[in-house]
C-alpha atoms as a PDB file:
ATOM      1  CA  UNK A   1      20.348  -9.941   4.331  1.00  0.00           C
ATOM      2  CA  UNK A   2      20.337 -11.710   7.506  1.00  0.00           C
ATOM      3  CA  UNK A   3      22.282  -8.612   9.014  1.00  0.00           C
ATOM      4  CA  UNK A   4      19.147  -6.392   7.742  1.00  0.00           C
ATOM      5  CA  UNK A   5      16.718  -8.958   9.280  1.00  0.00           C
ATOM      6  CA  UNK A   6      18.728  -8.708  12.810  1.00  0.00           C
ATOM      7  CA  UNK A   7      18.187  -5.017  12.926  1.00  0.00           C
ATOM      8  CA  UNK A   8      14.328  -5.758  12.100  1.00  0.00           C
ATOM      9  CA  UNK A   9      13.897  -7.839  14.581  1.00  0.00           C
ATOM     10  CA  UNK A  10      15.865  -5.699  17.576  1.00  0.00           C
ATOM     11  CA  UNK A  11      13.592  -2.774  16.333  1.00  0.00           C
ATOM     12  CA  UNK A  12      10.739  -4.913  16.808  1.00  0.00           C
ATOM     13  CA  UNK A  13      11.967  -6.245  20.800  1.00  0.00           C
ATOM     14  CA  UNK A  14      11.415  -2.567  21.567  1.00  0.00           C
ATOM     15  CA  UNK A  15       7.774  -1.933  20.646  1.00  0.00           C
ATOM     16  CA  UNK A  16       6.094  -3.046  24.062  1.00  0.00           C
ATOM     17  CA  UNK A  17       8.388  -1.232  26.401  1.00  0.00           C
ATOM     18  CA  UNK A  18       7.818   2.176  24.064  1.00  0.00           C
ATOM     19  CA  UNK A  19       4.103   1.520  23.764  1.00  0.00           C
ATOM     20  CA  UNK A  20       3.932   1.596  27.122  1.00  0.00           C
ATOM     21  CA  UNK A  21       5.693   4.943  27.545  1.00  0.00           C
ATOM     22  CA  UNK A  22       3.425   6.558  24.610  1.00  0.00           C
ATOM     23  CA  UNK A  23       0.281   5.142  26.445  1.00  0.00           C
ATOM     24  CA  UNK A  24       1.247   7.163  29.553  1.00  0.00           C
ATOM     25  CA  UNK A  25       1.884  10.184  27.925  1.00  0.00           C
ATOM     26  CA  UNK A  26      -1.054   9.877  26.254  1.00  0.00           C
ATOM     27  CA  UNK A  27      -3.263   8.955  29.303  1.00  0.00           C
ATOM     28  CA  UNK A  28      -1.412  12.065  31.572  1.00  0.00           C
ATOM     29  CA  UNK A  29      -1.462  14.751  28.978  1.00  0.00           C
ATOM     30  CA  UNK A  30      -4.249  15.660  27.808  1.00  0.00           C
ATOM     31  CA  UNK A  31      -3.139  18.564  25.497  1.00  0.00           C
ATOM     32  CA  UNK A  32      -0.535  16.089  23.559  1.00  0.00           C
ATOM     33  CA  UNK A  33      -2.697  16.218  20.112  1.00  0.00           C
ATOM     34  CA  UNK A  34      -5.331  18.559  18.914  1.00  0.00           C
ATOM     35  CA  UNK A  35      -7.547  16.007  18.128  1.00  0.00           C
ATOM     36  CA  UNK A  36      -8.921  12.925  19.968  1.00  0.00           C
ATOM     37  CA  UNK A  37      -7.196   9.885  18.321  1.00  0.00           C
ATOM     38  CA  UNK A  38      -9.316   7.540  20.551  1.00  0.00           C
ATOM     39  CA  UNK A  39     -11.846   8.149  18.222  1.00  0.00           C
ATOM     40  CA  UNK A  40     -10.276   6.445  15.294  1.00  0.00           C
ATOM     41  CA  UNK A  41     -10.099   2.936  14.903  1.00  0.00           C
ATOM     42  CA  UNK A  42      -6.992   1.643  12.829  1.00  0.00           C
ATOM     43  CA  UNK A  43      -6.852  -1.709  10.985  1.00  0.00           C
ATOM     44  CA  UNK A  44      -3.198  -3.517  11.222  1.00  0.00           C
ATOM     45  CA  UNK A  45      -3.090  -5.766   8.368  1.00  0.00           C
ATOM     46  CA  UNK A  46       0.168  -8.338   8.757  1.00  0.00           C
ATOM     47  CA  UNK A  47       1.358 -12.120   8.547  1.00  0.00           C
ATOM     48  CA  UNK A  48       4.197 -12.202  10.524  1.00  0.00           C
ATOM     49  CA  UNK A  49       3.042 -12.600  13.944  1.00  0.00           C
ATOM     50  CA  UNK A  50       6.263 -11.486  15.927  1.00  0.00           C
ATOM     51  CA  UNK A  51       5.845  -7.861  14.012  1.00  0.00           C
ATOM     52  CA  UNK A  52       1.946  -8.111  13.690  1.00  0.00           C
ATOM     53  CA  UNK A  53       1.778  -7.800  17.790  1.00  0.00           C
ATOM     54  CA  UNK A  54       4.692  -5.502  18.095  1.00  0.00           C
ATOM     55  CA  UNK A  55       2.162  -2.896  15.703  1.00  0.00           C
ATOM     56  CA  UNK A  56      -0.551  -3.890  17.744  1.00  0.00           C
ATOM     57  CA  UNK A  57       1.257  -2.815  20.915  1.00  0.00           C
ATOM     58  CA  UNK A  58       2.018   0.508  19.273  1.00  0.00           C
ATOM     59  CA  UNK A  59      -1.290   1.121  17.871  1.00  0.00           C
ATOM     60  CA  UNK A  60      -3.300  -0.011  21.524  1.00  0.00           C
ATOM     61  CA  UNK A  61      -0.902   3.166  22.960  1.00  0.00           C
ATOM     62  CA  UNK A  62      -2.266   5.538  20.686  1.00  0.00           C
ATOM     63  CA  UNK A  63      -6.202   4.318  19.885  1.00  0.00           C
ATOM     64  CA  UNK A  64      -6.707   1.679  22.639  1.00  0.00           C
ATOM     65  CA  UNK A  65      -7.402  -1.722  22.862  1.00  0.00           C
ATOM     66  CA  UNK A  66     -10.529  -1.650  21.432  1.00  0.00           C
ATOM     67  CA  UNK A  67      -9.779   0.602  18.391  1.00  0.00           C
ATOM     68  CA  UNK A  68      -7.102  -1.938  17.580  1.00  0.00           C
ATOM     69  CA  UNK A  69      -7.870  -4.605  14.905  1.00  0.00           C
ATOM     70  CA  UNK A  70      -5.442  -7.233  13.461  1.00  0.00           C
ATOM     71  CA  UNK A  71      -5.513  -9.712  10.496  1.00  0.00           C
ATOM     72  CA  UNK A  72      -3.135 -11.295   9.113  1.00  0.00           C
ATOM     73  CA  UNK A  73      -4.085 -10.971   5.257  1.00  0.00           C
ATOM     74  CA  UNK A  74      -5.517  -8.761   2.938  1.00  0.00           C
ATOM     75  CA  UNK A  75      -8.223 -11.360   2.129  1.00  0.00           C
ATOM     76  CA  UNK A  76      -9.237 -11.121   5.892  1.00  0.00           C
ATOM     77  CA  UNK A  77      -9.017  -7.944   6.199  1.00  0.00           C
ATOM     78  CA  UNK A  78     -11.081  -6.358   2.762  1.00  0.00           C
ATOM     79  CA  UNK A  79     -14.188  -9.209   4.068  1.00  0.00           C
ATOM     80  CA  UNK A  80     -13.772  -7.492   7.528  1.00  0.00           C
ATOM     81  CA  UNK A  81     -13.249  -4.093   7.209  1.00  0.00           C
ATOM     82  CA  UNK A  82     -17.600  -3.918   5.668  1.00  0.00           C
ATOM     83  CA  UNK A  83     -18.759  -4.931   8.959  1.00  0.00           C
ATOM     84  CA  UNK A  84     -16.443  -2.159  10.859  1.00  0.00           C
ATOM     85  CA  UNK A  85     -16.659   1.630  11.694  1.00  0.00           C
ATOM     86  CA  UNK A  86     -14.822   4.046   9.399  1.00  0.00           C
ATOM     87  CA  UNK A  87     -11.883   3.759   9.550  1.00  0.00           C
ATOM     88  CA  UNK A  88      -8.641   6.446  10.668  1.00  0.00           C
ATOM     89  CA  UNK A  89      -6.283   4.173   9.531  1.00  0.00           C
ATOM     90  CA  UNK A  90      -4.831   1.546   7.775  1.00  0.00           C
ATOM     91  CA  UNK A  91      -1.430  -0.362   8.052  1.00  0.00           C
ATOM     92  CA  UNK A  92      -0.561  -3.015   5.232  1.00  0.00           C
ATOM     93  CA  UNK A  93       2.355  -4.826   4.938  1.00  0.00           C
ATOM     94  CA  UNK A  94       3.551  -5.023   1.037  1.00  0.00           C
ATOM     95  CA  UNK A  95       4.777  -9.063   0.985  1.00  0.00           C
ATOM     96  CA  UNK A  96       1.916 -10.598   2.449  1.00  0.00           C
ATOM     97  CA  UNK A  97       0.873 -14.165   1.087  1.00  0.00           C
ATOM     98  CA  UNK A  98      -2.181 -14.054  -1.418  1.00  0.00           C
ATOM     99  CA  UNK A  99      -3.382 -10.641  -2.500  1.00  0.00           C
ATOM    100  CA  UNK A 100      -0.370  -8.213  -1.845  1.00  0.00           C
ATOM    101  CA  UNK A 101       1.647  -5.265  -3.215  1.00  0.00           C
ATOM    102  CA  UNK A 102      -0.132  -3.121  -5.651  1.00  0.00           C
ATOM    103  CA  UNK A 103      -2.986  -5.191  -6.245  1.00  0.00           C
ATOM    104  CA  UNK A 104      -3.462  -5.058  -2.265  1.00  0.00           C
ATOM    105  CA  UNK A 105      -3.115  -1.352  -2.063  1.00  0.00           C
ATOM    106  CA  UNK A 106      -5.728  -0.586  -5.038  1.00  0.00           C
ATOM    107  CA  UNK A 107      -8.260  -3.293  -3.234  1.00  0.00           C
ATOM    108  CA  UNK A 108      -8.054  -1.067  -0.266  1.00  0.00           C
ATOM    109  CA  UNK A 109      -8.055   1.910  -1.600  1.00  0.00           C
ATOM    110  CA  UNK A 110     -11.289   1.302  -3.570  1.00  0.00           C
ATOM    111  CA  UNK A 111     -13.090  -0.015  -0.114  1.00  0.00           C
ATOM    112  CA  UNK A 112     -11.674   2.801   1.355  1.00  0.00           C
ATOM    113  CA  UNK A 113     -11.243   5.899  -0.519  1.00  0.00           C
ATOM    114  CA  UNK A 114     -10.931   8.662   2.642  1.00  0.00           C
ATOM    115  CA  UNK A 115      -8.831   6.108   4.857  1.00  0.00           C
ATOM    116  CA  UNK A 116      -4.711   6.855   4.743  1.00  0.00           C
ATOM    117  CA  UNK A 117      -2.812   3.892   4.087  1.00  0.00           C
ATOM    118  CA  UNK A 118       0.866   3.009   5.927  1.00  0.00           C
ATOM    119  CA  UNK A 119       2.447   0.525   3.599  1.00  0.00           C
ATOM    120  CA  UNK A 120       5.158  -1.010   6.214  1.00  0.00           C
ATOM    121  CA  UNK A 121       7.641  -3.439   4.155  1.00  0.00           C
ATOM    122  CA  UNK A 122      11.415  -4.894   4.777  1.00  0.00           C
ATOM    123  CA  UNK A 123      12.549  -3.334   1.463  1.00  0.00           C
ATOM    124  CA  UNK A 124      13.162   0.014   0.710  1.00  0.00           C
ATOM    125  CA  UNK A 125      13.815  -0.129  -2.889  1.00  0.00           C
ATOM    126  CA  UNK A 126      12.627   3.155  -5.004  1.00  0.00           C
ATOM    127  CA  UNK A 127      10.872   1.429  -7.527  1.00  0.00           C
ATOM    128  CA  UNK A 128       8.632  -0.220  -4.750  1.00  0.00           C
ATOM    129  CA  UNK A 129       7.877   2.671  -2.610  1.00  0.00           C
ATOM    130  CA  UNK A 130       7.193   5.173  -5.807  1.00  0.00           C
ATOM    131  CA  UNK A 131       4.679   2.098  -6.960  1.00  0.00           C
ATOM    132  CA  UNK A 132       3.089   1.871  -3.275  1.00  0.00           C
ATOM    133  CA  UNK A 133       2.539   5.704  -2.844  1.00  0.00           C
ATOM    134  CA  UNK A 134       1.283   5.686  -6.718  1.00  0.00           C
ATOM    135  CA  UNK A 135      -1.126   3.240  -6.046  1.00  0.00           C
ATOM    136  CA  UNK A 136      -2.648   5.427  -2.912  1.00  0.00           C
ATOM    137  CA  UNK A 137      -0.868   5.065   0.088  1.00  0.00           C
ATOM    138  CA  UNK A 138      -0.123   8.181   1.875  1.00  0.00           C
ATOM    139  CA  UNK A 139       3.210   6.467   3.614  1.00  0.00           C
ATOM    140  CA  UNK A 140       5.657   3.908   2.940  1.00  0.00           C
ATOM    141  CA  UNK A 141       7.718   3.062   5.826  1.00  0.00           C
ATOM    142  CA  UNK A 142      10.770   0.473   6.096  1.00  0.00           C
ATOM    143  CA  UNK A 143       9.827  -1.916   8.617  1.00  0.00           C
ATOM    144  CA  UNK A 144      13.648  -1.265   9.858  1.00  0.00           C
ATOM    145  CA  UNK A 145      12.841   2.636  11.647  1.00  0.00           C
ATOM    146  CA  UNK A 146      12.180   2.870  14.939  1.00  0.00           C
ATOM    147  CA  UNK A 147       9.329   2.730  17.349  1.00  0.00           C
ATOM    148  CA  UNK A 148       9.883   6.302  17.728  1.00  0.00           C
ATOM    149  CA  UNK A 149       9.372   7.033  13.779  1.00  0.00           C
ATOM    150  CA  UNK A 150       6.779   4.636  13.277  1.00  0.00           C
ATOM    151  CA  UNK A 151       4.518   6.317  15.954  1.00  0.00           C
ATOM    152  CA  UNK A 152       5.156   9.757  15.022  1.00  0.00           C
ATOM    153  CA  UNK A 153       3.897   9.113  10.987  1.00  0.00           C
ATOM    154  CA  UNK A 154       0.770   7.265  12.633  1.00  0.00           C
ATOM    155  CA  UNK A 155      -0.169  10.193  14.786  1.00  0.00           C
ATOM    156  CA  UNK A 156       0.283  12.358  12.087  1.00  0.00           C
ATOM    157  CA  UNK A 157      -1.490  10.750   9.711  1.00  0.00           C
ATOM    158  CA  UNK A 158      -4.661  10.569  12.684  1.00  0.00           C
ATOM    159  CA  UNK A 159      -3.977  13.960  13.079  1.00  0.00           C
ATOM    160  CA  UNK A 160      -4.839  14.642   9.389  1.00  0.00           C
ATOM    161  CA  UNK A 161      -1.069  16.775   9.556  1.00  0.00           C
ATOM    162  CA  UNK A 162       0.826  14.995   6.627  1.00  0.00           C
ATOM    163  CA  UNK A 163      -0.063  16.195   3.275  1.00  0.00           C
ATOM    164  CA  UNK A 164       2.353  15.009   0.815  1.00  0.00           C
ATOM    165  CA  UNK A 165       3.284  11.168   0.213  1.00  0.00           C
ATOM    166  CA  UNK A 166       6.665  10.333   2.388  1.00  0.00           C
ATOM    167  CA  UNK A 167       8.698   6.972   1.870  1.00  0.00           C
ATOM    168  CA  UNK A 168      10.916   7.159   4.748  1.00  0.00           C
ATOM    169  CA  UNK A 169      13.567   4.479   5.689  1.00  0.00           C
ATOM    170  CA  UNK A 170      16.338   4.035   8.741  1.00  0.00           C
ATOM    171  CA  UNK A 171      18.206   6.722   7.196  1.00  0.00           C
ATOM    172  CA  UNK A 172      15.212   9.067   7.533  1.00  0.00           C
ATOM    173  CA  UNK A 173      12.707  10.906   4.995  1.00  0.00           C
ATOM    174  CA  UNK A 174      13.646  10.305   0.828  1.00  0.00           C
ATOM    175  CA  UNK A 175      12.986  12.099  -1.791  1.00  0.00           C
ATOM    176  CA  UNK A 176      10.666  10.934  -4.265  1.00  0.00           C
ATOM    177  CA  UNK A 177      10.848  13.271  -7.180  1.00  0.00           C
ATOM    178  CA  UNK A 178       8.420  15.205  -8.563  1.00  0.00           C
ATOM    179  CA  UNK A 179       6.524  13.507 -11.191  1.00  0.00           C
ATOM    180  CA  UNK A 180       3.362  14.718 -11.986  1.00  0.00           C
ATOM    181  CA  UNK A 181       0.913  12.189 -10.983  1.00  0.00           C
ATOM    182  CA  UNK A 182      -1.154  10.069 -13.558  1.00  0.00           C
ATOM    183  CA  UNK A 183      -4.872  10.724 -14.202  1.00  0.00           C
ATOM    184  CA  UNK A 184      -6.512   7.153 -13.885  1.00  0.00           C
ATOM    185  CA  UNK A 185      -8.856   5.962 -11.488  1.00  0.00           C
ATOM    186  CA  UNK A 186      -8.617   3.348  -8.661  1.00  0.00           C
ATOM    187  CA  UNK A 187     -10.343   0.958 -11.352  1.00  0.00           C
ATOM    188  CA  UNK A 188      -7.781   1.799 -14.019  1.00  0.00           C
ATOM    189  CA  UNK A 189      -4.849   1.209 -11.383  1.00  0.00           C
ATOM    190  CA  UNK A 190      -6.216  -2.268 -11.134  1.00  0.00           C
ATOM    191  CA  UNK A 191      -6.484  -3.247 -14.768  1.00  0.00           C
ATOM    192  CA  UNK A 192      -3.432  -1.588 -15.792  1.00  0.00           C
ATOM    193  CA  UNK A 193      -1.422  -4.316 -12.668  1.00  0.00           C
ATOM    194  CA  UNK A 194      -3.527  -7.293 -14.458  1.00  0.00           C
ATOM    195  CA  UNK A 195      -2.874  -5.987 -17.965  1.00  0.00           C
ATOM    196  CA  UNK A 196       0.880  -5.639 -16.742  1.00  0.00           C
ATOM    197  CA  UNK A 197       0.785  -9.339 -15.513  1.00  0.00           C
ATOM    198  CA  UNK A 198      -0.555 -10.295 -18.595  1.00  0.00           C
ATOM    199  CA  UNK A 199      -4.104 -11.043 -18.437  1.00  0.00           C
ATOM    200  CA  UNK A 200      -6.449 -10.533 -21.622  1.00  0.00           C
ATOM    201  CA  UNK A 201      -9.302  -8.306 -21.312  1.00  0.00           C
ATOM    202  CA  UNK A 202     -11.404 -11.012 -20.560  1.00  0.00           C
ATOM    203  CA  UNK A 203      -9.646 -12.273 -17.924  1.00  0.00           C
ATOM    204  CA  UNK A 204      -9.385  -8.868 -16.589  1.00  0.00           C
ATOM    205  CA  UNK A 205     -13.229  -8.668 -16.298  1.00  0.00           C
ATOM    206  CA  UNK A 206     -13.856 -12.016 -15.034  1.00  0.00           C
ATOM    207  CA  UNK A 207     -10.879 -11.322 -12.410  1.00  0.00           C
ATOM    208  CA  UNK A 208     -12.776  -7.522 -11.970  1.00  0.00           C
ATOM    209  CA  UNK A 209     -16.489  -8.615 -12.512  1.00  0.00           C
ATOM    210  CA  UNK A 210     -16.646  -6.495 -15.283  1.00  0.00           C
ATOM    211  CA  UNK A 211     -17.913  -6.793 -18.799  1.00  0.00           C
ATOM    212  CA  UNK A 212     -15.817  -7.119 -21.307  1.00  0.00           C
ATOM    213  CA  UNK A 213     -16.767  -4.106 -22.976  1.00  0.00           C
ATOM    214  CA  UNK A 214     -15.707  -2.197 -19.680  1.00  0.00           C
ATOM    215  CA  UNK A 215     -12.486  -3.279 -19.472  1.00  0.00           C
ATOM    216  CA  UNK A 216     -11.435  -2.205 -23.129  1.00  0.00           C
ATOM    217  CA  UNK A 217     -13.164   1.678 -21.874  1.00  0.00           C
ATOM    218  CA  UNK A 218     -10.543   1.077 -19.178  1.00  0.00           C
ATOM    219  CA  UNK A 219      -7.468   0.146 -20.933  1.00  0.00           C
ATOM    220  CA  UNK A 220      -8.212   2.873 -23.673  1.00  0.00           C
ATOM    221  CA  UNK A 221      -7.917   5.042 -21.228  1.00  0.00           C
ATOM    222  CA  UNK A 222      -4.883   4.272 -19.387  1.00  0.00           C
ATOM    223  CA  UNK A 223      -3.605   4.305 -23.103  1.00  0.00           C
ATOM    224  CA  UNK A 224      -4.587   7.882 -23.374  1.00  0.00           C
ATOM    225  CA  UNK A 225      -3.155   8.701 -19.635  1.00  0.00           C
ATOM    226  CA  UNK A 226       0.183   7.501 -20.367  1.00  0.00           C
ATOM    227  CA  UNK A 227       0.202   8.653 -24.288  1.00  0.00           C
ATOM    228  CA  UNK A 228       0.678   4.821 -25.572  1.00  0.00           C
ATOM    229  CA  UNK A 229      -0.713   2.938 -28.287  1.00  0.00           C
ATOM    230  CA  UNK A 230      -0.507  -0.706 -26.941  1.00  0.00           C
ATOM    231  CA  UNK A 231       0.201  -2.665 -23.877  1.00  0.00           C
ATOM    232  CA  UNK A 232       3.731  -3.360 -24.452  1.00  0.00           C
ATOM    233  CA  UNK A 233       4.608   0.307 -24.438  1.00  0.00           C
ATOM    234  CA  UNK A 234       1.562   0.946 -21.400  1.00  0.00           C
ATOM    235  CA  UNK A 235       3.988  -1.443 -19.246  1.00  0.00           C
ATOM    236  CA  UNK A 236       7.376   0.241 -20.266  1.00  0.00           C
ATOM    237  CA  UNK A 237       5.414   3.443 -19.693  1.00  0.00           C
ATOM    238  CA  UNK A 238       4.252   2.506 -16.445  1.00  0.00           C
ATOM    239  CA  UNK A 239       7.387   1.034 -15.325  1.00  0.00           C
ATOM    240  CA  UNK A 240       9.275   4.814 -15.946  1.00  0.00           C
ATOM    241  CA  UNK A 241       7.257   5.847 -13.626  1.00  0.00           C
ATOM    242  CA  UNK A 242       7.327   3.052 -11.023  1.00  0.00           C
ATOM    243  CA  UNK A 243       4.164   1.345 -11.742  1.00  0.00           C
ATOM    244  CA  UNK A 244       5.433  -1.861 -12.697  1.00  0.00           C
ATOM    245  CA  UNK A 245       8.089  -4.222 -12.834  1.00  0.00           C
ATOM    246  CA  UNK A 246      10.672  -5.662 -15.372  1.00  0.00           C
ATOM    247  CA  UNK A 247       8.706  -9.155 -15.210  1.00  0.00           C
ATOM    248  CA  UNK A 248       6.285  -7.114 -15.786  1.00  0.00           C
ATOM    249  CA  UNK A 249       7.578  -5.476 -19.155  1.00  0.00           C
ATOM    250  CA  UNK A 250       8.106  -8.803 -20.457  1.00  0.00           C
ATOM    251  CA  UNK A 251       5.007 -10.474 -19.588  1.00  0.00           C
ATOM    252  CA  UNK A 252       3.292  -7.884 -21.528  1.00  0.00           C
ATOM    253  CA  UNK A 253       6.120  -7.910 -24.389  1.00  0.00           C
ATOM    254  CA  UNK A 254       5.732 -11.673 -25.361  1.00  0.00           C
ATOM    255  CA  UNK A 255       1.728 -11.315 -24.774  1.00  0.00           C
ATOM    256  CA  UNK A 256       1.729  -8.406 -27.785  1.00  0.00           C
ATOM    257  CA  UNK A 257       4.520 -10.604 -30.212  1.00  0.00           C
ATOM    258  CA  UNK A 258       1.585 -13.629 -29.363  1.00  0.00           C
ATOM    259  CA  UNK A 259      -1.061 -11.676 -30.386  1.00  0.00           C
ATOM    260  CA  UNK A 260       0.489  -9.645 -33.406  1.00  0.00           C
ATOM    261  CA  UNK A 261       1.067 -13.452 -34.417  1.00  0.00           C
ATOM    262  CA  UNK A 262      -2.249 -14.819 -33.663  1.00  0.00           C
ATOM    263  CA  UNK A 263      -3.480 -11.993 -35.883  1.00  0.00           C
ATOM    264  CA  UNK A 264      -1.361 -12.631 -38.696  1.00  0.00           C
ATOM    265  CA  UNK A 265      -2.483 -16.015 -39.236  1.00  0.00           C
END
């Protein structure tokens, strides 16, 4: 771990000296993109400080300085982002402290429908980027690829050029498979992450600001999406097709033996 976390960390020591070569290219040729990136303003969203500026850095070469914005949660940045321009991008980090992972992704993604999201995180496990990409980003990039990479897949994505979802690691561009992808809405995303933690549908809408009422349309039709017929098998459903975790499956296991019990009372 601490070997993976060196090679981070080395990647990250050579952001400022390549932003700084990307910014002159940029600023001597005008013919490098066939569209004007310095239109776009990108929002960097990231807690660790050392790798927050180090994406800043690569992001002022491309956009500018003032095209640049940084927070360091996705709290911060979901209050923020009504009070800015539209926006060309987005880069979230997966582990951030508070709101994070899926339920991050589908907060952002319902603010910001059009926007591509860059999910940057130190793990590149599968599960996690086939969950990430589900949930709407466009890319999900190991935080351990270089400088090089990572500014390539953002000028791409300004440059409207990438189509299909990519996880890509050090190693370079993974396959992902080619499940079809489910029919629920960003809405339905969200409840089926609280139903998979758990939650009642109650505490789904109070957690949603939805009625009651809602919620059950919304679960009935995740249901329907993944061909189940309660939440227990919803989970195991969504976990085949990375969705959800294993704590997850459980959660929502012991939550249907409670209520089959409460019910037989």
């Amino acid at each position: 771990m601490q070997k993976n976390n060196t090679n981070v960390y080395s990647k990250i020591a050579r952001y400022p000296v390549f932003c700084m070569q990307v910014h002159f290219f940029a600023t001597n040729f005008t013919t490098y993109s066939t569209i004007s990136p310095m239109t776009k303003t990108v929002l960097i969203v990231e807690d660790h400080p050392l790798y927050r500026g180090a994406l800043i850095h690569l992001i002022q070469a491309i956009v500018g300085e003032n095209r640049t914005i940084a927070v360091n949660s996705a709290e911060d940045g979901l209050r923020l982002i009504t009070n800015l321009p539209p926006l060309g991008l987005l880069l979230l980090d997966l582990g951030l402290p508070g709101l994070s992972g899926i339920e991050a992704i589908t907060a952002f993604q319902r603010k910001l429908p059009t926007t591509p999201i860059i999910v940057v995180s130190a793990s590149e496990d599968r599960q996690e980027a086939t969950s990430a990409l589900r949930a709407g980003a466009k890319v999900f990039i190991s935080k351990a690829v270089s400088s090089e990479i990572m500014t390539d897949v953002v000028k791409r994505l300004l440059s409207q050029t990438i189509v299909e979802s990519e996880w890509i690691t050090q190693n370079g561009k993974m396959m992902l498979g080619a499940a079809t992808p489910l029919k629920i809405t960003p809405r339905q995303q969200e409840t089926l992450v609280l139903l998979s933690q758990g939650y009642s549908n109650k505490e789904i809408g109070l957690r949603m600001g939805l009625a009651e009422i809602t919620v059950k349309v919304h679960v009935s039709a995740i249901f329907r999406a993944l061909d189940v017929v309660n939440r227990t098998q919803a989970v195991l459903a969504a976990r085949r097709v990375g969705l959800c975790s294993a704590a997850d499956e459980r959660t929502a296991f012991m939550n249907d033996v409670q209520q089959h019990h409460a019910s037989s009372l």
